[in-house]
C-alpha atoms as a PDB file:
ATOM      1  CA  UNK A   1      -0.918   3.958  20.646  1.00  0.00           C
ATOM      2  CA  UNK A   2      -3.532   4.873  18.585  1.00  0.00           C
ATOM      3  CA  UNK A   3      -4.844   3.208  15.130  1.00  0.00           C
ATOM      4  CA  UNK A   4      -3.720   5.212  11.651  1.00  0.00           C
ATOM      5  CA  UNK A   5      -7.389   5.456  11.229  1.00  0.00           C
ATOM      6  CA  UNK A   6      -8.027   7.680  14.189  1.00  0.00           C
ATOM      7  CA  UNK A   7      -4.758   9.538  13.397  1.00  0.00           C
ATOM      8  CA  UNK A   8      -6.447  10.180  10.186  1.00  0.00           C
ATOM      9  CA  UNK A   9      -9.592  11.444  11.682  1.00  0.00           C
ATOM     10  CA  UNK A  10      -7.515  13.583  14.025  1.00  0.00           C
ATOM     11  CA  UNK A  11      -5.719  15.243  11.114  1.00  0.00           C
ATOM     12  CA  UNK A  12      -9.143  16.150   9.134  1.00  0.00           C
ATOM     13  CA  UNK A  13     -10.840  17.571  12.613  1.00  0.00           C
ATOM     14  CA  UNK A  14      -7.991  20.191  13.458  1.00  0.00           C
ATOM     15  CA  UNK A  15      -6.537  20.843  10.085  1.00  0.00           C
ATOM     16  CA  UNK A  16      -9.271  20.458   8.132  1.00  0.00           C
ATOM     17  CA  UNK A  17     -12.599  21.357   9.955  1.00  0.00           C
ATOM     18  CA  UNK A  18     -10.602  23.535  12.467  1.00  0.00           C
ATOM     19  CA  UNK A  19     -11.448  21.914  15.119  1.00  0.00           C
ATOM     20  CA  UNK A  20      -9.827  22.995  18.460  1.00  0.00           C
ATOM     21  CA  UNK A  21      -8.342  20.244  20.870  1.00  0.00           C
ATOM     22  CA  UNK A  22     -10.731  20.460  23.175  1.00  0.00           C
ATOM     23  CA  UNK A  23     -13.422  19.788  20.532  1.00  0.00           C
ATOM     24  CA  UNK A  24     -11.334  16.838  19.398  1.00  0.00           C
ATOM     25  CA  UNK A  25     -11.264  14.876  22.841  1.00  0.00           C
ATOM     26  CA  UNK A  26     -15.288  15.289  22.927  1.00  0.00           C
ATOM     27  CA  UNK A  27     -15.242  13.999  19.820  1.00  0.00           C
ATOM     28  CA  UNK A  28     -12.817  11.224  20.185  1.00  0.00           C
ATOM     29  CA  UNK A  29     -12.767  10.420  24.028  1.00  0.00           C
ATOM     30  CA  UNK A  30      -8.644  10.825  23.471  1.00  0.00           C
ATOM     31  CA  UNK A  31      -7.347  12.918  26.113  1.00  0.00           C
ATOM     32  CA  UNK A  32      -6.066  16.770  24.863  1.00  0.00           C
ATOM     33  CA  UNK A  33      -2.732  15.406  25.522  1.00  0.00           C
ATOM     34  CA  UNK A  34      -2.465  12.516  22.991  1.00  0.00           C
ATOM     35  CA  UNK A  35      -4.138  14.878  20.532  1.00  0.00           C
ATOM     36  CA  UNK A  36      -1.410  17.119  20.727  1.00  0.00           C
ATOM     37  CA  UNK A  37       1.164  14.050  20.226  1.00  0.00           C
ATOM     38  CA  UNK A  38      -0.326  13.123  17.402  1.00  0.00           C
ATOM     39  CA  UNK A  39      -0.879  16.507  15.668  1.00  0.00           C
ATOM     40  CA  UNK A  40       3.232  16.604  15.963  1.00  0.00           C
ATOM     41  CA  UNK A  41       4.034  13.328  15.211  1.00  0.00           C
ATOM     42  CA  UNK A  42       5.128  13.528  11.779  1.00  0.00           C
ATOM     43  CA  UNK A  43       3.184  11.205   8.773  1.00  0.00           C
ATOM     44  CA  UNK A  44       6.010   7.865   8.752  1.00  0.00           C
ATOM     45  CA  UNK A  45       5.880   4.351   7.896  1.00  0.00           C
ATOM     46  CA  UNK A  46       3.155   2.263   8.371  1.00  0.00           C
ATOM     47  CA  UNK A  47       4.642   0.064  11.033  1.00  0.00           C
ATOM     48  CA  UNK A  48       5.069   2.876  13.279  1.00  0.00           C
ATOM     49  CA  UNK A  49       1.561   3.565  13.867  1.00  0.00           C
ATOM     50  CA  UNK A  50       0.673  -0.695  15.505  1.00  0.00           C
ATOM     51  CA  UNK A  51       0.188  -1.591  18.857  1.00  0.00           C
ATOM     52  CA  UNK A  52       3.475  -3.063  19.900  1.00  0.00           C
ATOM     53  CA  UNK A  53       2.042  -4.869  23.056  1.00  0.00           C
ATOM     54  CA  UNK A  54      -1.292  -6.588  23.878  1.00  0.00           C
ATOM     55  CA  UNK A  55      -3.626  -4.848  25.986  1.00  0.00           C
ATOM     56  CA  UNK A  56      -3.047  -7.512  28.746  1.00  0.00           C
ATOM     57  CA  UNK A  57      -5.408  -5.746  31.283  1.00  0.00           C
ATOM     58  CA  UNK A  58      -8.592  -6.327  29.764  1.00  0.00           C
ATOM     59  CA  UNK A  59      -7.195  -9.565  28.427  1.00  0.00           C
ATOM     60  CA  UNK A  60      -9.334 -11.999  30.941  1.00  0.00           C
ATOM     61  CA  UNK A  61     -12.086 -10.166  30.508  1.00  0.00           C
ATOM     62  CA  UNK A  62     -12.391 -10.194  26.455  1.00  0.00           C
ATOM     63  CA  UNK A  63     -14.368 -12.999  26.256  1.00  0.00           C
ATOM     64  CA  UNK A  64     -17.427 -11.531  28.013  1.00  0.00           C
ATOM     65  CA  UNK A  65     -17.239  -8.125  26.628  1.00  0.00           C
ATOM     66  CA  UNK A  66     -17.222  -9.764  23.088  1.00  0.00           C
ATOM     67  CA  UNK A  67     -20.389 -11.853  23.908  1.00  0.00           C
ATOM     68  CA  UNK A  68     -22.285  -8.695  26.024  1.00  0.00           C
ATOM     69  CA  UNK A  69     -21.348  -6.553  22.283  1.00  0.00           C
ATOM     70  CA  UNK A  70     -22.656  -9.329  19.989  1.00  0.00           C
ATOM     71  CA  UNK A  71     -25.546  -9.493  22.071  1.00  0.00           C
ATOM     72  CA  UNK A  72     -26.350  -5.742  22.043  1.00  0.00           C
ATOM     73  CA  UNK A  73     -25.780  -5.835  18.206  1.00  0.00           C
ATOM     74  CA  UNK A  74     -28.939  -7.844  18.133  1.00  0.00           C
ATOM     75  CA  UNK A  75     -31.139  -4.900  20.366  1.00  0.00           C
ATOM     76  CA  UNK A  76     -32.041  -1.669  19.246  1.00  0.00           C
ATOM     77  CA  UNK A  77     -29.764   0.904  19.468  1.00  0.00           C
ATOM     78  CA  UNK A  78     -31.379   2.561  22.295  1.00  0.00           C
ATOM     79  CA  UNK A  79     -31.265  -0.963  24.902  1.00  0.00           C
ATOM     80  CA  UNK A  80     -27.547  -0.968  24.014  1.00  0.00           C
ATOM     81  CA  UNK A  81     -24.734  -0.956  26.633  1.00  0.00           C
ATOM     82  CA  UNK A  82     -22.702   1.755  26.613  1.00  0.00           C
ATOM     83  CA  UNK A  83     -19.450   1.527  26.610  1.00  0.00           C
ATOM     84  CA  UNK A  84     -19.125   3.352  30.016  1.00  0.00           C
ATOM     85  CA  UNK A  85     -21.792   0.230  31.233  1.00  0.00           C
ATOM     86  CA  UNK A  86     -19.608  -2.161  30.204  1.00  0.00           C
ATOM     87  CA  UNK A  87     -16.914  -0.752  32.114  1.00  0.00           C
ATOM     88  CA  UNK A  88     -19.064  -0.537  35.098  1.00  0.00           C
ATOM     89  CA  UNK A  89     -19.996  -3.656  35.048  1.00  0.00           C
ATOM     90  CA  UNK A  90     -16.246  -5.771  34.851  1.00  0.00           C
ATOM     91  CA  UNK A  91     -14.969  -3.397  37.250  1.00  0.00           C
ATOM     92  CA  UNK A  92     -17.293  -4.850  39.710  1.00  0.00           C
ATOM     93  CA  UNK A  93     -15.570  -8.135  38.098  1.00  0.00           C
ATOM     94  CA  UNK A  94     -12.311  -7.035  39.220  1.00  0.00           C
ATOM     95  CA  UNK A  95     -10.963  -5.058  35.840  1.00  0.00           C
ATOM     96  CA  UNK A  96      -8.769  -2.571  37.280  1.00  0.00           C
ATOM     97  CA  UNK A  97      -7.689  -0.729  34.000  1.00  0.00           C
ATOM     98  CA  UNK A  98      -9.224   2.493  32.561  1.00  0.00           C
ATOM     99  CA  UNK A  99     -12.230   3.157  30.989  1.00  0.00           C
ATOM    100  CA  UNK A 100     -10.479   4.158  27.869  1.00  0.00           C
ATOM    101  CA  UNK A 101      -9.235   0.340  27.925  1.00  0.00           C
ATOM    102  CA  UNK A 102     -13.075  -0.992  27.434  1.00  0.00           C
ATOM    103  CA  UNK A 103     -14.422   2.336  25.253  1.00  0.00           C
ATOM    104  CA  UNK A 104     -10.940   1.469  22.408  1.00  0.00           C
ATOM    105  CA  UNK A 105     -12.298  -2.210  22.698  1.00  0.00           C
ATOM    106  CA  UNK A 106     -15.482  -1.531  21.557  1.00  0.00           C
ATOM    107  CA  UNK A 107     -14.562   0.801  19.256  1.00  0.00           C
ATOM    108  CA  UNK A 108     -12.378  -1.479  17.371  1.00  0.00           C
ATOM    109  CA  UNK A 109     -15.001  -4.229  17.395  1.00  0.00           C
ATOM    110  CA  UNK A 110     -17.242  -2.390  15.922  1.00  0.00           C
ATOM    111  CA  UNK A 111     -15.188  -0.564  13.636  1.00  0.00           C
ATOM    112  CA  UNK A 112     -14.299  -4.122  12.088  1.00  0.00           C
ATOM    113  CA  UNK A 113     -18.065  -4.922  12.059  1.00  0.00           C
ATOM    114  CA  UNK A 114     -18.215  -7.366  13.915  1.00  0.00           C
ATOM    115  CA  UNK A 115     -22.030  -8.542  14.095  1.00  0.00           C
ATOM    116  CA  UNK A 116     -23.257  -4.943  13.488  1.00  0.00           C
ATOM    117  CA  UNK A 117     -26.538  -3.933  11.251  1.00  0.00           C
ATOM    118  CA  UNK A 118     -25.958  -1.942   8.907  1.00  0.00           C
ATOM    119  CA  UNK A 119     -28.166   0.075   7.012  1.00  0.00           C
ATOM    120  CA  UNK A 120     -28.012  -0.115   3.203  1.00  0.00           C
ATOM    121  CA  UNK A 121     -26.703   3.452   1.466  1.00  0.00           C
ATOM    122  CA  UNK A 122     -26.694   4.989  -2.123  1.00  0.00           C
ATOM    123  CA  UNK A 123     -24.141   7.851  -3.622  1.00  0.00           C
ATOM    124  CA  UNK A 124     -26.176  10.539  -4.695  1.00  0.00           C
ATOM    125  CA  UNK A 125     -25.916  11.792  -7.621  1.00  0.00           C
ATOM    126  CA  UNK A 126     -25.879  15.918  -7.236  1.00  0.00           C
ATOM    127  CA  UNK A 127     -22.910  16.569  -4.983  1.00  0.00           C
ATOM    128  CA  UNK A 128     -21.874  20.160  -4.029  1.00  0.00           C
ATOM    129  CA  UNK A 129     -18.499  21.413  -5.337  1.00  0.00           C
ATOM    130  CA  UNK A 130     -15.551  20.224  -3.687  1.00  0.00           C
ATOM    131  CA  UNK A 131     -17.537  17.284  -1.224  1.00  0.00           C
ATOM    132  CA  UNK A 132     -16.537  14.623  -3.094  1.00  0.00           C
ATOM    133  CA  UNK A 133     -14.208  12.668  -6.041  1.00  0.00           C
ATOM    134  CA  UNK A 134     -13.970   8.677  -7.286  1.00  0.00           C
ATOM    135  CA  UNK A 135     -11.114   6.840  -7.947  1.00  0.00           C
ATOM    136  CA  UNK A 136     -10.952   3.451 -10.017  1.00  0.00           C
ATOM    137  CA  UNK A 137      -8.627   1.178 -11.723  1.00  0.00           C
ATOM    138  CA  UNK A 138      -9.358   0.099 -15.013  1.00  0.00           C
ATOM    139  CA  UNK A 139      -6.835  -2.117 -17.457  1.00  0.00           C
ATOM    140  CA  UNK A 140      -6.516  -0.644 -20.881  1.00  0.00           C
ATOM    141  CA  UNK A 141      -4.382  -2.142 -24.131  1.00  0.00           C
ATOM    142  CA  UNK A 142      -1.851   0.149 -25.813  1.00  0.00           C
ATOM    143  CA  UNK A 143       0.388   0.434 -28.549  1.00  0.00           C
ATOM    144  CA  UNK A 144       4.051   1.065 -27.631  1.00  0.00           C
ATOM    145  CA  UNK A 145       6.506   1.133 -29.855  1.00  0.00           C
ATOM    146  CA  UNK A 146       4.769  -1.067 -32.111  1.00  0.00           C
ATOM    147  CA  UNK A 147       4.521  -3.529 -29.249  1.00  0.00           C
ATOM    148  CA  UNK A 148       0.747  -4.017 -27.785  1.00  0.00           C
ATOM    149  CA  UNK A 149       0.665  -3.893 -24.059  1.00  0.00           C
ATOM    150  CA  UNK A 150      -1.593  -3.910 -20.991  1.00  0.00           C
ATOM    151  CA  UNK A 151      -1.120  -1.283 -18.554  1.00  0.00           C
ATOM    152  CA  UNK A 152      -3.734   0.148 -15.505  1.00  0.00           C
ATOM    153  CA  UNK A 153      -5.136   3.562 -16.034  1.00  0.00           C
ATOM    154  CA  UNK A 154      -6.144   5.683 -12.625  1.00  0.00           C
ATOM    155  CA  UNK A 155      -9.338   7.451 -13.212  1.00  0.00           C
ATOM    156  CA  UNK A 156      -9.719  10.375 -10.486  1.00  0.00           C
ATOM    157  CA  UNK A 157     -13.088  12.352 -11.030  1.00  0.00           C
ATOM    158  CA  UNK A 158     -14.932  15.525  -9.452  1.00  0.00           C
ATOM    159  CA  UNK A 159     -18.424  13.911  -8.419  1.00  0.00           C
ATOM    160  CA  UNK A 160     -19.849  17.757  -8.904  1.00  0.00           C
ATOM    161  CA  UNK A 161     -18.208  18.974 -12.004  1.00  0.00           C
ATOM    162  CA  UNK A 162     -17.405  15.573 -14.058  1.00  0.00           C
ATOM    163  CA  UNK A 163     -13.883  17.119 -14.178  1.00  0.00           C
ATOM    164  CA  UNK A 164     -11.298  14.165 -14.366  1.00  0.00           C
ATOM    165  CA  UNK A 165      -8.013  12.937 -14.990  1.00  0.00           C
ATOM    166  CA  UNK A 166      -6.535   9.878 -16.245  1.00  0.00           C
ATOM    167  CA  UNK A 167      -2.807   8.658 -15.990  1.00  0.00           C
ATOM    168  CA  UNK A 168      -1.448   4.890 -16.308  1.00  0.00           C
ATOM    169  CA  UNK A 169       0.974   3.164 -14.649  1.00  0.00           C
ATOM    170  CA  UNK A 170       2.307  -0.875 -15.233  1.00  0.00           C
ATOM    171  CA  UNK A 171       0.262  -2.293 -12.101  1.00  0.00           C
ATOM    172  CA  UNK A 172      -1.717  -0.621  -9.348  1.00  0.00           C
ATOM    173  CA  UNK A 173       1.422  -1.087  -6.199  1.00  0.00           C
ATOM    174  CA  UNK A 174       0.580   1.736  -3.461  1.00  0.00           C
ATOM    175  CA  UNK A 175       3.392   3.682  -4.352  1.00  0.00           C
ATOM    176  CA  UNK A 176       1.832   4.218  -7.989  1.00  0.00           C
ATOM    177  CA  UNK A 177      -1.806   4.833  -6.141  1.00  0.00           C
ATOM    178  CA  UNK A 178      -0.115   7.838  -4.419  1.00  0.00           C
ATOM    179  CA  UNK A 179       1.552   9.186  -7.412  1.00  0.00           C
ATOM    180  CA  UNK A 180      -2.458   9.018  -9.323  1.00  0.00           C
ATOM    181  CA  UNK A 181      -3.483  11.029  -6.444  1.00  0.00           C
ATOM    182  CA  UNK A 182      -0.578  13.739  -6.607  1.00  0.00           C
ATOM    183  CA  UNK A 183      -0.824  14.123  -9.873  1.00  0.00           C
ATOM    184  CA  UNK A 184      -4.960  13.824 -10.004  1.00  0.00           C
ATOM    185  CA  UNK A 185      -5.077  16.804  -7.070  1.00  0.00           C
ATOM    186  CA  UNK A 186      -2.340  18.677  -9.068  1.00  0.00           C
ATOM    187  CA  UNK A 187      -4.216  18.844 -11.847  1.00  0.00           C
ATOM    188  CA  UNK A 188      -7.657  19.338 -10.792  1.00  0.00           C
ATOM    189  CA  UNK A 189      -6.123  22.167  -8.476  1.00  0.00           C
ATOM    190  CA  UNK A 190      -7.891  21.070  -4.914  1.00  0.00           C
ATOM    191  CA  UNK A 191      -8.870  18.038  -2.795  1.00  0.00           C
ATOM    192  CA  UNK A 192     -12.539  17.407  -2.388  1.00  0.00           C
ATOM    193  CA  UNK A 193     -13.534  16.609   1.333  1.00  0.00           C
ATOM    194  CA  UNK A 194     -14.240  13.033  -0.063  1.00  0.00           C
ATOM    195  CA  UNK A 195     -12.806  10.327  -2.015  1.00  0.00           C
ATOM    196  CA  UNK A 196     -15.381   7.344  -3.221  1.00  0.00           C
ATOM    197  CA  UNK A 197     -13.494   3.911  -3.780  1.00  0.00           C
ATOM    198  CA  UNK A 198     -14.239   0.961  -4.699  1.00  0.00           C
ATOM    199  CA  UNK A 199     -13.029  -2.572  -2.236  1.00  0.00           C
ATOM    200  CA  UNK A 200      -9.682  -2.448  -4.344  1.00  0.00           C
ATOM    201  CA  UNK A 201      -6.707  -4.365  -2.628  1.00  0.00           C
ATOM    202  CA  UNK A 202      -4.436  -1.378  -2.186  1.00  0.00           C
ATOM    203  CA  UNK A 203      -7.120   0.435   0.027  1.00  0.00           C
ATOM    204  CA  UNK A 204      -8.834  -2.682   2.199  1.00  0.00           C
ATOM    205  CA  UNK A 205      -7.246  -5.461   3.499  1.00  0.00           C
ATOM    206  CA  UNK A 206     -10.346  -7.727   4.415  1.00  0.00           C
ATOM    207  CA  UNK A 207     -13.780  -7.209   4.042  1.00  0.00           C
ATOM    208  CA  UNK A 208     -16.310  -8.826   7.048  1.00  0.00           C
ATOM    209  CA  UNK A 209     -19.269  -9.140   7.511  1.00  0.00           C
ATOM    210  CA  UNK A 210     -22.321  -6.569   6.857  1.00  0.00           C
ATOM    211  CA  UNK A 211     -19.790  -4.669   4.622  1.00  0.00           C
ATOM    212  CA  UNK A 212     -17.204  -4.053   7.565  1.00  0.00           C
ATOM    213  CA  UNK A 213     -13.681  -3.424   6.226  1.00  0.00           C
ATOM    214  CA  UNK A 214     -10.025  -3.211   7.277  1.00  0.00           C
ATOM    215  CA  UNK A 215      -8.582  -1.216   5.573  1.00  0.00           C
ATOM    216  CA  UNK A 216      -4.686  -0.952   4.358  1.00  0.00           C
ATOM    217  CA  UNK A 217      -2.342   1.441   6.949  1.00  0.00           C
ATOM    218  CA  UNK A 218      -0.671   2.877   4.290  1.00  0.00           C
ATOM    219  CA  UNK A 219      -3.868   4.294   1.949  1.00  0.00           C
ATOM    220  CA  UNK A 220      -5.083   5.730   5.707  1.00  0.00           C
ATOM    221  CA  UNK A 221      -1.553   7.545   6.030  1.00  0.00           C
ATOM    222  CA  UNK A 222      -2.259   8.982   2.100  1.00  0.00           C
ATOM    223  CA  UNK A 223      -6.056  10.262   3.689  1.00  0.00           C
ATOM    224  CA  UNK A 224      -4.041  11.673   6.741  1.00  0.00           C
ATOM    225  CA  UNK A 225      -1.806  13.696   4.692  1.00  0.00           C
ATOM    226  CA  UNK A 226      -4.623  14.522   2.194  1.00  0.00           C
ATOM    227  CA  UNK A 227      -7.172  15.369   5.484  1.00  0.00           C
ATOM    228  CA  UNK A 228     -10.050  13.734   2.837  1.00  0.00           C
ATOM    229  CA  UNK A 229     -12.544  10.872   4.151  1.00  0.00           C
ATOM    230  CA  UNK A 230     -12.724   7.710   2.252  1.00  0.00           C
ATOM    231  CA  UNK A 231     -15.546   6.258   1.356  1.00  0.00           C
ATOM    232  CA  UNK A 232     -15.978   2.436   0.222  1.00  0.00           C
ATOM    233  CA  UNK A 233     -18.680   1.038  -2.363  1.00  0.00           C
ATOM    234  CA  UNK A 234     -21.260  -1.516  -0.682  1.00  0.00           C
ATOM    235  CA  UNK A 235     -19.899  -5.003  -1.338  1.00  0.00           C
ATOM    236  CA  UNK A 236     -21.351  -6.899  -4.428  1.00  0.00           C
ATOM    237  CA  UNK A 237     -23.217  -3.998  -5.880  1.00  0.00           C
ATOM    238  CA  UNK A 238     -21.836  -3.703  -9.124  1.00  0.00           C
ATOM    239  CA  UNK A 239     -23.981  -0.392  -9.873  1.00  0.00           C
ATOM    240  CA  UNK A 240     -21.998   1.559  -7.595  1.00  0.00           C
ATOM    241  CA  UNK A 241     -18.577   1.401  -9.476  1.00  0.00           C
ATOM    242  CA  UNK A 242     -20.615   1.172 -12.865  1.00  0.00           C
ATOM    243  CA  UNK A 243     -21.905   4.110 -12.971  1.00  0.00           C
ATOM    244  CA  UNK A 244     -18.155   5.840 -12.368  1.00  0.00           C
ATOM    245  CA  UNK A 245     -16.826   3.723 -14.820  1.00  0.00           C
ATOM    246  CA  UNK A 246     -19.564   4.247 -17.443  1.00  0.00           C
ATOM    247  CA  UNK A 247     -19.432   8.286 -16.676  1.00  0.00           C
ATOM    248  CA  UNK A 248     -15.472   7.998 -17.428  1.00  0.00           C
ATOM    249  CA  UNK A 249     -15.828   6.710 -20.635  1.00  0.00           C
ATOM    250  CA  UNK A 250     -18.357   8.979 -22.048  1.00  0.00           C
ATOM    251  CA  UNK A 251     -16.228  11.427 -21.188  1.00  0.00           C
ATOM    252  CA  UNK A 252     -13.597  10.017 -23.460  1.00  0.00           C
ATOM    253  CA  UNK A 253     -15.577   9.544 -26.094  1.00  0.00           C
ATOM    254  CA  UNK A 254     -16.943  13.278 -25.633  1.00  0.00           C
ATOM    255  CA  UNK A 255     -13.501  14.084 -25.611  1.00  0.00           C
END
């Protein structure tokens, strides 16, 4: 069983890049088989996307390969174990699972960043049409019916073109995050290749360390049926979601 967030990835690659199989699994490391599974499994719930049993193989030897990754986290990239090294090397331990059992391991440690460097990044500001959009929440006060109330206002907006689009909803659940981004794409008539979020609670779970993030099953499932990459805002810099949020109203007031 695979995560949503390689699902995802498989989607974009073969629907979206046109990617064949075969360039997939050289891509991935999944074997041409599951990548065929996957491409027919139909988008469902989240539940039916988590692994149901513990990988009980590599079990007794999870403690080392978690020390021999943090270590490597702290050497340059090129006196890093692969993952194929690792394998190597608790085989000779007695591991008698698969190489894809040690290469997912790794993958998901440091796909939760998990003692990894990371390099500090910027959004640029020139974007070429259709790479990218941003999506915010913002809490606005109207009049209705004589009767003053708060509701939350999506804001989806072409990075290239300024184009945006604005609807509100009484809270920000996931269901009404999907509806803002059927009704945003609708609108706008296309999905950028991109979608620039901020850390809001209906797209990540838990943020770790060295801005690392788990992020929700459910807003992958929206990406996979979208075939767009989401991108997250660097933790505590404000100036990142500022300037979207700054951009949106001048466009208000323009308007």
């Amino acid at each position: 069983m695979i995560t949503m967030s390689i699902y995802a990835k498989i989607r974009r690659m073969h629907f979206r890049d046109n990617l064949s199989i075969s360039e997939i699994a050289r891509k991935t490391s999944l074997t041409r088989n599951t990548i065929k599974k996957w491409l027919r499994e139909p988008l469902g719930s989240d539940t039916q996307y988590h692994r149901t049993q513990p990988n009980t193989v590599i079990k007794p030897f999870k403690e080392w390969l978690l020390q021999a990754l943090k270590a490597d986290s702290h050497r340059t990239k090129r006196d890093r174990r692969t993952a194929l090294m690792l394998f190597e090397t608790i085989k000779q331990q007695g591991f008698t699972g698969s190489y894809c059992r040690v290469s997912e391991f790794a993958r998901a440690w440091r796909e939760n960043g998990e003692g990894v460097a990371y390099k500090s990044a910027f959004v640029p500001l020139k974007f070429q049409l259709g790479e990218a959009f941003q999506f915010d929440w913002s809490e606005e006060s109207l009049v209705i019916g004589g009767i003053l109330r708060k509701v939350i206002a999506s804001h989806t907006k072409l990075c290239s073109s300024r184009a945006f689009f604005i609807s509100a909803y009484p809270g920000q659940s996931h269901e009404m995050l999907f509806d803002a981004h059927t009704r945003a794409f609708t609108a706008l008539g296309g999905i950028p290749k991109r979608g620039i979020y901020d850390n809001m609670k209906t797209a990540v779970d838990k943020i770790s360390k060295g801005n690392g993030r788990i992020v929700n099953t459910r807003f992958f499932a929206m990406t996979a049926h979208y075939l767009f990459d989401p991108d997250f805002c660097n933790v505590a810099s404000g100036w990142d979601n500022k300037r979207s949020a700054v951009a949106v109203q001048a466009n208000l007031l323009a308007g």
